[in-house]
Protein backbone atom coordinates (compact mmCIF):
# COMPACT_ATOMS: atom_id res chain seq x y z
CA UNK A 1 -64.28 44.76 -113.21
CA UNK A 2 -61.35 46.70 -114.94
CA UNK A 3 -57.86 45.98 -114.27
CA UNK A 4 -56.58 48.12 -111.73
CA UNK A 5 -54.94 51.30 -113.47
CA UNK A 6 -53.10 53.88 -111.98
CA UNK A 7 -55.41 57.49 -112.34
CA UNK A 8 -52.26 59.31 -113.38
CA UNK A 9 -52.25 57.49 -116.14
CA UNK A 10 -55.57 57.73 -117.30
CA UNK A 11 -55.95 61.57 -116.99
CA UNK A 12 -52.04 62.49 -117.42
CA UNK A 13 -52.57 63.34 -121.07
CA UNK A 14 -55.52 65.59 -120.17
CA UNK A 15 -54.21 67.35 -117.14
CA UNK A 16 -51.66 69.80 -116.84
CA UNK A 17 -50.85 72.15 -113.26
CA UNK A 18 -52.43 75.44 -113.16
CA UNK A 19 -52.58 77.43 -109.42
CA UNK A 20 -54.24 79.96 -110.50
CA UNK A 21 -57.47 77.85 -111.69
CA UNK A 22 -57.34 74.26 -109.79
CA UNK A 23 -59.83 72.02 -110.53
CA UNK A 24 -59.94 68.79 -109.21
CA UNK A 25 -62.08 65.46 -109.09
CA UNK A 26 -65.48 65.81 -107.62
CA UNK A 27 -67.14 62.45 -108.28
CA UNK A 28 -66.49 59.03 -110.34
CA UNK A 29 -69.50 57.72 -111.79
CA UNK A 30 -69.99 54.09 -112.80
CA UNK A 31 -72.88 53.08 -115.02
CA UNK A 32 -75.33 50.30 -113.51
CA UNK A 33 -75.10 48.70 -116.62
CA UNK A 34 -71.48 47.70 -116.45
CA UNK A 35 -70.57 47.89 -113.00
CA UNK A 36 -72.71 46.76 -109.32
CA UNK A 37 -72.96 49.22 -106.64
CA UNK A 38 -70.57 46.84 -104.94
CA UNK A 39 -68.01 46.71 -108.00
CA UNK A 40 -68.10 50.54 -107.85
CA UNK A 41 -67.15 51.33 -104.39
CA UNK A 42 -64.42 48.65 -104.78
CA UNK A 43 -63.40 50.21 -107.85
CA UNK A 44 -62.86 53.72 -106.01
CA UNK A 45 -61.38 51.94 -103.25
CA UNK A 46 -58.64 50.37 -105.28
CA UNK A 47 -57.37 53.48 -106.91
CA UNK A 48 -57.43 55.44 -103.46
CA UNK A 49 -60.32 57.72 -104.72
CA UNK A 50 -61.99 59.15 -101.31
CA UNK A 51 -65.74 58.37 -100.75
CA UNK A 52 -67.52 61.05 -98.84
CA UNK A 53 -71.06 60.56 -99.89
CA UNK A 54 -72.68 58.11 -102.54
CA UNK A 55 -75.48 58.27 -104.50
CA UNK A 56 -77.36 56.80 -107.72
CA UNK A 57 -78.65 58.48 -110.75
CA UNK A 58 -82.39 56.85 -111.63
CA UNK A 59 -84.78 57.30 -114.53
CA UNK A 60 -88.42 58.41 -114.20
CA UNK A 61 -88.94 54.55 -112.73
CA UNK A 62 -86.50 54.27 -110.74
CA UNK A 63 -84.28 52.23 -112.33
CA UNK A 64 -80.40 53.00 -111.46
CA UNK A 65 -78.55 54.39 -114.22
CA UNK A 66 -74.92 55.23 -112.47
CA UNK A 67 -73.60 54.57 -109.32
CA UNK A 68 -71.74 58.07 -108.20
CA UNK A 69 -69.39 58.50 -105.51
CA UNK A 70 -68.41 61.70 -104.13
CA UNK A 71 -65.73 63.10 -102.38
CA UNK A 72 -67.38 66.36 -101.53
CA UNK A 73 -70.86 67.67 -101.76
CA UNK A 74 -71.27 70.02 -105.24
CA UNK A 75 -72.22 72.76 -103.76
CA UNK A 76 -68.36 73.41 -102.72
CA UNK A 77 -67.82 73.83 -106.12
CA UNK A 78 -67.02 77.13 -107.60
CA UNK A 79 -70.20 78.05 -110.28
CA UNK A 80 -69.67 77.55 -113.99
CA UNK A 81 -66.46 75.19 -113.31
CA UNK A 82 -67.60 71.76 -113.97
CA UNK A 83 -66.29 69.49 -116.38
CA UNK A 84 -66.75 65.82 -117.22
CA UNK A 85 -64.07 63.34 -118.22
CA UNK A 86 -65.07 60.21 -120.08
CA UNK A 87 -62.73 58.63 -122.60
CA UNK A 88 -59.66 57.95 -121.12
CA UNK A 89 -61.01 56.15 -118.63
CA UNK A 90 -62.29 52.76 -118.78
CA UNK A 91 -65.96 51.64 -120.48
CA UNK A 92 -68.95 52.96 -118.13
CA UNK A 93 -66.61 55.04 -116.19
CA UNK A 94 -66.19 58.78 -115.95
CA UNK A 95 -65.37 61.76 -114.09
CA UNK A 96 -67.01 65.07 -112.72
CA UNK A 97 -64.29 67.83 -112.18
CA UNK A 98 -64.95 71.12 -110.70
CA UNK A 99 -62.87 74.25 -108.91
CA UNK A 100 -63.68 73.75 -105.20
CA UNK A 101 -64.19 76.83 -103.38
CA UNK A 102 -61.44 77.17 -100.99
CA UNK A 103 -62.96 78.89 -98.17
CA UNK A 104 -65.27 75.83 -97.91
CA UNK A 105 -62.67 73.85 -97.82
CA UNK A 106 -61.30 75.65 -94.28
CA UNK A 107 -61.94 77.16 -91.23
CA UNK A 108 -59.31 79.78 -89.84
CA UNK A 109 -57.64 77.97 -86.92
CA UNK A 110 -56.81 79.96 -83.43
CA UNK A 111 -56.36 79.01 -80.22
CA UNK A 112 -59.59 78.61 -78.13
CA UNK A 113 -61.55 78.25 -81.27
CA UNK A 114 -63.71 74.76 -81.95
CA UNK A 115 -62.24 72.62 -84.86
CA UNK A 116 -64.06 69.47 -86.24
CA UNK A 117 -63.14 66.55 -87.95
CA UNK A 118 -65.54 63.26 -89.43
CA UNK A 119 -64.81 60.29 -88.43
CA UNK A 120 -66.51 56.99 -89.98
CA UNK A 121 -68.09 53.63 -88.80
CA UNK A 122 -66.35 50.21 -87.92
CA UNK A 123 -66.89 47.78 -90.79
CA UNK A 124 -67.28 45.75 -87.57
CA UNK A 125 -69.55 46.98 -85.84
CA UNK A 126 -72.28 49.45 -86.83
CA UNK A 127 -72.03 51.93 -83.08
CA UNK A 128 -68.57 51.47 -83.14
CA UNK A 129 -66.66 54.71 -84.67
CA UNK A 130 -63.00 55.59 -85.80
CA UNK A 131 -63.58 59.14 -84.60
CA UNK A 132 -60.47 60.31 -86.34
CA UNK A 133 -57.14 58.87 -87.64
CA UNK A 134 -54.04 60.51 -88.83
CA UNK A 135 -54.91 60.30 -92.63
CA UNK A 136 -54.42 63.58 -94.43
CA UNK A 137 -57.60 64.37 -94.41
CA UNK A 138 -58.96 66.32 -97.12
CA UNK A 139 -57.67 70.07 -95.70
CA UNK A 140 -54.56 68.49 -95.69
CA UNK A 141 -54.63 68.30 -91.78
CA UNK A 142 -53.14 65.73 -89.64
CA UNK A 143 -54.24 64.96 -86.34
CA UNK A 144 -51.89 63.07 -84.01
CA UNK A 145 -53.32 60.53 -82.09
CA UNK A 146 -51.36 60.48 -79.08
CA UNK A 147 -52.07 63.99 -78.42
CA UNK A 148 -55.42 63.45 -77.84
CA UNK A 149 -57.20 64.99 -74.71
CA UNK A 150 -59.74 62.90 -73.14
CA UNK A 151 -60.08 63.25 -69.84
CA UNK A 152 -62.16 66.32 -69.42
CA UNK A 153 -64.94 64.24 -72.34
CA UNK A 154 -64.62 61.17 -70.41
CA UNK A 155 -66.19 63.15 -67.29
CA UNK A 156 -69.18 63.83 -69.24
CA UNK A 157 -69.37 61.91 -72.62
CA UNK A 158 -72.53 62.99 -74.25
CA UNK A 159 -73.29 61.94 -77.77
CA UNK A 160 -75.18 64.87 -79.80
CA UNK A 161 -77.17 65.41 -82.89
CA UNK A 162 -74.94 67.20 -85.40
CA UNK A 163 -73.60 69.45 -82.93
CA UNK A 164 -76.69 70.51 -81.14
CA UNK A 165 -76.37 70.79 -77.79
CA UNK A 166 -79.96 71.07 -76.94
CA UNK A 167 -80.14 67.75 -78.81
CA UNK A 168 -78.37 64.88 -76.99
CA UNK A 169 -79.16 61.46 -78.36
CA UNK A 170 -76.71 59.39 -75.81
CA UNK A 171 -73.44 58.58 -74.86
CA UNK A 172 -70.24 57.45 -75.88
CA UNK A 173 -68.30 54.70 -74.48
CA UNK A 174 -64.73 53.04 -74.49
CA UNK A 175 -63.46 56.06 -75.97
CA UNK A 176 -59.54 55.48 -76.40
CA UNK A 177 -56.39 55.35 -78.70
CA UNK A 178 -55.86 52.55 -80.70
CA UNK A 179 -52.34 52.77 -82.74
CA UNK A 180 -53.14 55.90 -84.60
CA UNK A 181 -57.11 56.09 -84.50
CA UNK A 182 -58.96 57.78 -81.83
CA UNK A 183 -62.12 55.05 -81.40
CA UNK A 184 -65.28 55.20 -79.58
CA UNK A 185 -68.53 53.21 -79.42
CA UNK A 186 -71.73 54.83 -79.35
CA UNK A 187 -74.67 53.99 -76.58
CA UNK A 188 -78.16 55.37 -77.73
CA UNK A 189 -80.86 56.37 -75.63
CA UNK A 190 -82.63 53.69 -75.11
CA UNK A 191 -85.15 52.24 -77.58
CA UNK A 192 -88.64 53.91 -77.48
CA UNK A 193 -87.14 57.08 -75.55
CA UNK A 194 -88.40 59.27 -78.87
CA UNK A 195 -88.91 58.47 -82.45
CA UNK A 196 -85.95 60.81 -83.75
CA UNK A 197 -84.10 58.16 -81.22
CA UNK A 198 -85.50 55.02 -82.88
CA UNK A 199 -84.83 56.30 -86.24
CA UNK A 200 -80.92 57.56 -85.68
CA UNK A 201 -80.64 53.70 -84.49
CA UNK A 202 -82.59 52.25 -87.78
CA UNK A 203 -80.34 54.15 -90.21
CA UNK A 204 -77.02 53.38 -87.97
CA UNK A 205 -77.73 49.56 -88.07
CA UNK A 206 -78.68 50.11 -91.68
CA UNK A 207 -75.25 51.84 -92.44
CA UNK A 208 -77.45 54.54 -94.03
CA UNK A 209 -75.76 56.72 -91.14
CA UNK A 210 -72.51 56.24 -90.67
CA UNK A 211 -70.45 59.10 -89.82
CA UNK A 212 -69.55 60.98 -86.77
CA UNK A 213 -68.00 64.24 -86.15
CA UNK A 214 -65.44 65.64 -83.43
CA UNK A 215 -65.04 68.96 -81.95
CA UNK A 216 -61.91 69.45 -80.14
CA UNK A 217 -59.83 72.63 -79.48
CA UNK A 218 -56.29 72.80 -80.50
CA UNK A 219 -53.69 73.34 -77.87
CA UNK A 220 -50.82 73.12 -79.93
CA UNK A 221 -49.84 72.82 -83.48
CA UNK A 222 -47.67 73.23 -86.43
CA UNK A 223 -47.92 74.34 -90.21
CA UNK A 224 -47.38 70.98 -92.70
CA UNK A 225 -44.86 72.39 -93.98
CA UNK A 226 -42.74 76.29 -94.87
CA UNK A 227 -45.76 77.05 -97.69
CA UNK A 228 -49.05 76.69 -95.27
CA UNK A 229 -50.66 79.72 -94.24
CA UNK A 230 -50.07 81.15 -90.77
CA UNK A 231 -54.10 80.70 -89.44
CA UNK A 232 -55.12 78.76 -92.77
CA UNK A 233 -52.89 75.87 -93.01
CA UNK A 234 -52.55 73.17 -93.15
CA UNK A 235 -51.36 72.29 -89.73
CA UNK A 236 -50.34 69.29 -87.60
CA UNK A 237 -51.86 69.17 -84.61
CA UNK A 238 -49.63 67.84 -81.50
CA UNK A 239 -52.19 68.35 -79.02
CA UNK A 240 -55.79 68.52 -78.84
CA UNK A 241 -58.77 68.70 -76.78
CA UNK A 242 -61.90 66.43 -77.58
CA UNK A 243 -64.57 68.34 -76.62
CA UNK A 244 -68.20 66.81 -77.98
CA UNK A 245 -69.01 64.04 -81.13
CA UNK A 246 -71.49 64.05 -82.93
CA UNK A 247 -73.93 62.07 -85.32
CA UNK A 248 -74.29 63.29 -88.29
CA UNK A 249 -75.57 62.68 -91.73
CA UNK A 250 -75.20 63.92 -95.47
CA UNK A 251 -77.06 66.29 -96.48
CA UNK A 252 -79.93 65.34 -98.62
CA UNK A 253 -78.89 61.04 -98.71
CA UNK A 254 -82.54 60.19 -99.77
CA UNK A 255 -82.47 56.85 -97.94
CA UNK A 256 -81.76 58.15 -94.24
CA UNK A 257 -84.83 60.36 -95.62
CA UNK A 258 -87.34 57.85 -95.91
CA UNK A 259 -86.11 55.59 -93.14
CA UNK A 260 -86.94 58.80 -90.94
CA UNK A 261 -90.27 59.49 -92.68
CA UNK A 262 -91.23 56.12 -91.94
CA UNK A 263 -90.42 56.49 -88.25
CA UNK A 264 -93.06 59.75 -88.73
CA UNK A 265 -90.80 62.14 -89.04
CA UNK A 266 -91.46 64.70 -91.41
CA UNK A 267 -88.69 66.08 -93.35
CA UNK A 268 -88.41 69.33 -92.53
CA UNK A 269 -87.41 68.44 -89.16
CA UNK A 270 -85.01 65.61 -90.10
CA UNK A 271 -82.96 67.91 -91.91
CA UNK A 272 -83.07 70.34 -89.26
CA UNK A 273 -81.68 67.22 -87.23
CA UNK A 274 -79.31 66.05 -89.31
CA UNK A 275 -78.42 67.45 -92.87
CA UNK A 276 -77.68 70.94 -91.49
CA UNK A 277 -74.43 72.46 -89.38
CA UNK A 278 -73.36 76.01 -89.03
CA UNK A 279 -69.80 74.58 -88.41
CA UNK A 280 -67.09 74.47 -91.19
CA UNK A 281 -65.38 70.94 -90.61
CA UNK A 282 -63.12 68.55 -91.48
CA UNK A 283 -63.24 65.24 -92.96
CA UNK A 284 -61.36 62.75 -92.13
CA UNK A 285 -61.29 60.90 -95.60
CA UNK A 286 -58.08 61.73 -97.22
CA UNK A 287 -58.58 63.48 -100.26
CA UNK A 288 -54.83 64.19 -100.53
CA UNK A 289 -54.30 60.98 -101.83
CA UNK A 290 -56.78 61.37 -105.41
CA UNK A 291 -54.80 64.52 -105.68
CA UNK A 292 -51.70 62.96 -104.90
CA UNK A 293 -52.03 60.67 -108.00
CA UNK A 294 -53.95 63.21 -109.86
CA UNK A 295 -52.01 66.15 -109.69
CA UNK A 296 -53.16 68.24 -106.92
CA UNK A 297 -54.94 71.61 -108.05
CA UNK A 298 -54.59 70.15 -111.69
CA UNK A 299 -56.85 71.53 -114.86
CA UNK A 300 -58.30 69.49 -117.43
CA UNK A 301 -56.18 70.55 -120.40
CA UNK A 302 -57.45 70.71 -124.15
CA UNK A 303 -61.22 70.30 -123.47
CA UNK A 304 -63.92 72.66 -122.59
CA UNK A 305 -65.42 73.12 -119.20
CA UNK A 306 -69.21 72.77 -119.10
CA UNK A 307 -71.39 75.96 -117.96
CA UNK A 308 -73.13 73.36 -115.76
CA UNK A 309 -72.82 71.24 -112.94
CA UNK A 310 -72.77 67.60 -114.52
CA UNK A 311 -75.43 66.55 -111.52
């Protein structure tokens, strides 16, 4: 492992503030041969670089070439924006940078309208949940605990697949406010109720799935500050309703893909269970704080950006 840098450094020379073309970090990749999967994640943990999805680049035998974690899926980037930074950082590690599309990035927000927001799973326990915290997360939204809502979910806590309500896959549980986290534990169907049931509780106690997602609706909020947009954001909210959670899953993670084949489910109606949702969420991993120490909305100065995405 490298000694821990700050990113500013690394990438100061190189960056400079531009609004009217942002780009910003879309994935750190680590190459097998230097670093462990484990060295990698710890690597993006200790310089506060956001983890949304991870994944591995293999050769034609399946040997891992780099470990690559993501902060958002590359298909919120805006086309022909990528870029790839490699020298200024550390041996076998580099950089994918990209414009993000900013209507991806955001659902208008009105009264009476469902907002969502991932949470992730307890180190501790793998159907316990932190369904939301009040990180920045990576809209720049804050959601304040103590203005949670429960009581109409506690009436009727069903657990869904992504969102589906034709899909319920069991309940939640011990849903409260710890400190500044909203926490929950999940209680499946019971085993041998339907294969899509047994697999959801394979990948969960494989940490293969490990995210949740909340739909509330917002009662009461305020902009972050005199330069957010009046339905855009970002906001505060003070008070909110929790209305359903959700499993979920991201979108084409390989490994959830053949745990569920292997429970007989063919693929085209896993992803129609889990690695597809009409709703434009948030995430509760803070990708303020990578821009924070990168510059937010910064552009990589003095070097070309590729024509293609770099994965």
């Amino acid at each position: 492992m490298s000694a821990i840098v700050n990113p500013a450094s690394i990438l100061g020379s190189q960056m400079k503030r531009n609004e009217d073309s942002p780009h910003v970090i879309q994935s750190i990749w680590h190459k097998a041969s230097v670093y462990t999967k484990e060295e990698a994640a710890d690597w993006c943990e200790e310089h506060d670089f956001t983890v949304d999805v991870y994944r591995s680049k293999d050769d034609d035998e399946g040997n891992v070439l780099y470990h690559i974690h993501a902060q958002f899926d590359p298909d919120e980037a805006v086309d022909d924006s990528w870029g790839f930074i490699s020298e200024t950082f550390p041996d076998g590690i580099s950089a994918s940078v990209c414009q993000r599309k900013e209507k991806v990035m955001r659902q208008k927000v009105v009264p009476g309208q469902m907002v969502y927001t991932k949470g992730t799973q307890s180190a501790d326990d793998p159907f316990e949940f932190i369904m939301s915290d009040e990180t920045v997360d990576r809209m720049g939204d804050i959601i304040v605990a103590k203005g949670w809502q429960l009581d109409d979910f506690q009436s009727n806590p069903i657990a869904l697949g992504y969102h589906k309500h034709d899909n319920p896959i069991g309940t939640w549980e011990n849903v409260r406010i710890v400190g500044k986290k909203l926490r929950g534990k999940l209680k499946l169907a019971a085993a041998g109720t339907s294969a899509e049931i047994d697999t959801i509780r394979s990948l969960l106690e494989q940490r293969i799935l490990k995210a949740v997602s909340v739909g509330f609706m917002p009662e009461e909020y305020e902009p972050i500050d005199e330069n957010a947009d009046k339905f855009w954001g970002p906001f505060k909210f003070l008070k909110t309703v929790l209305h359903e959670c959700s499993v979920v899953a991201v979108p084409a993670n390989p490994n959830a893909l053949a745990v569920g084949k292997s429970f007989g489910i063919e693929e085209t109606r896993f992803r129609k269970l889990f690695c597809q949702c009409d709703s434009i969420g948030q995430n509760a991993a803070p990708l303020a704080k990578i821009e924070k120490a990168l510059g937010t909305a910064s552009l990589i100065a003095g070097r070309p950006i590729s024509t293609k995405p770099v994965h």
